[in-house]
Protein backbone atom coordinates (compact mmCIF):
# COMPACT_ATOMS: atom_id res chain seq x y z
CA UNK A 1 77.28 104.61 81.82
CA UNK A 2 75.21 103.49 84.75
CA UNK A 3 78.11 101.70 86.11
CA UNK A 4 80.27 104.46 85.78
CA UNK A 5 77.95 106.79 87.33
CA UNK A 6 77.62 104.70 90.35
CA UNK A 7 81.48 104.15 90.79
CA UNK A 8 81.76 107.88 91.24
CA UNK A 9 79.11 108.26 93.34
CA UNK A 10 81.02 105.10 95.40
CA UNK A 11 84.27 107.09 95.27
CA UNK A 12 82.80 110.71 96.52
CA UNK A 13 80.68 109.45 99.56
CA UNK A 14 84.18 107.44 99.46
CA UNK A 15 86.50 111.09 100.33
CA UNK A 16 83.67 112.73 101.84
CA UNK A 17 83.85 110.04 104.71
CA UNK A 18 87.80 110.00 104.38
CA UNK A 19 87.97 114.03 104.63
CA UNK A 20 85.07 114.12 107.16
CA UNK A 21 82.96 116.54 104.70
CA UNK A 22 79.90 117.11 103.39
CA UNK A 23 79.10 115.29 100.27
CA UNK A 24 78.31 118.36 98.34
CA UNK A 25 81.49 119.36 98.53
CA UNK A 26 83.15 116.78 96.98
CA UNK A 27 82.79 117.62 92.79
CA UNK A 28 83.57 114.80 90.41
CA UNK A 29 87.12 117.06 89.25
CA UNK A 30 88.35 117.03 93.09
CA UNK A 31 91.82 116.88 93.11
CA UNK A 32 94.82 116.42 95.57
CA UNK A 33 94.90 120.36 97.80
CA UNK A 34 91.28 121.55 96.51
CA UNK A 35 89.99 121.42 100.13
CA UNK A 36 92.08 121.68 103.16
CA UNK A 37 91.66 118.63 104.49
CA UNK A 38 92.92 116.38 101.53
CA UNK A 39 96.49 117.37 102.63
CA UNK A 40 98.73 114.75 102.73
CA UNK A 41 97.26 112.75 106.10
CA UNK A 42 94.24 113.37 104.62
CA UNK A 43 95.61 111.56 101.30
CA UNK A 44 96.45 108.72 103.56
CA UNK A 45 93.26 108.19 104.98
CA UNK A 46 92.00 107.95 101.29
CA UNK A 47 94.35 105.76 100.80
CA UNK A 48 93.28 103.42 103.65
CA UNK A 49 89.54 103.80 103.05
CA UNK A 50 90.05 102.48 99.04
CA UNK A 51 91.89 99.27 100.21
CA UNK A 52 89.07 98.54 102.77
CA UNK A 53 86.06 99.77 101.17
CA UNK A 54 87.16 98.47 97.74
CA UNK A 55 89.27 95.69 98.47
CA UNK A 56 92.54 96.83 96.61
CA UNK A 57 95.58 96.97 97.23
CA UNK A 58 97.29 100.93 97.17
CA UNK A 59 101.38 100.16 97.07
CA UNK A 60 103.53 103.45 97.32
CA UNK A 61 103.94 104.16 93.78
CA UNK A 62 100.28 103.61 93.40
CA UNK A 63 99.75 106.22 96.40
CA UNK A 64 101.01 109.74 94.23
CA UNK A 65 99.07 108.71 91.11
CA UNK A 66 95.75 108.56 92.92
CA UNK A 67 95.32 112.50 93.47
CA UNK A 68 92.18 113.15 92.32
CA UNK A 69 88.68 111.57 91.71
CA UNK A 70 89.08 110.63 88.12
CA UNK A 71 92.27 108.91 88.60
CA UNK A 72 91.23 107.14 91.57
CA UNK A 73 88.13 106.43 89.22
CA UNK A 74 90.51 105.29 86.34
CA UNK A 75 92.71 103.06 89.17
CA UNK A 76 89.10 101.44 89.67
CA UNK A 77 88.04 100.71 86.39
CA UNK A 78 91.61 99.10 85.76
CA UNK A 79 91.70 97.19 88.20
CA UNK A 80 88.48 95.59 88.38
CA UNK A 81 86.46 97.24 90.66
CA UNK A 82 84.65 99.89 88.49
């Protein structure tokens, strides 16, 4: 559970850096249009911040799947980096 625990903490401080806001506002349901700025460019820079900060690759089908914290989460976990 620890591990899990710190993978979402990873993943918030991940979008609140991507979406330039405060931690606190990003809950562990966040989802795709919950705050203004995770519009689609928003998405994008998401997007660009997993494949650098956790070293995966995000191809365009991956892209729509990953719209919200638990999926992106999920994507993790599956993919070896949860």
């Amino acid at each position: 559970m620890q591990e899990s625990l710190s993978q979402l903490e990873n993943v918030r401080t991940l979008l609140a850096e991507a979406l330039q806001v405060p931690l606190d506002n990003v809950r562990p349901d966040l989802r795709f249009g919950d705050l203004p700025q995770w519009d689609s460019m928003g998405h994008m820079e998401i997007m660009m911040n997993l494949e650098t900060q956790m070293g995966i690759e995000v191809n365009a089908d991956t892209i729509s799947t990953l719209i919200s914290i638990p999926a992106i989460c999920d994507y993790l976990a599956k993919n070896g980096k949860g």
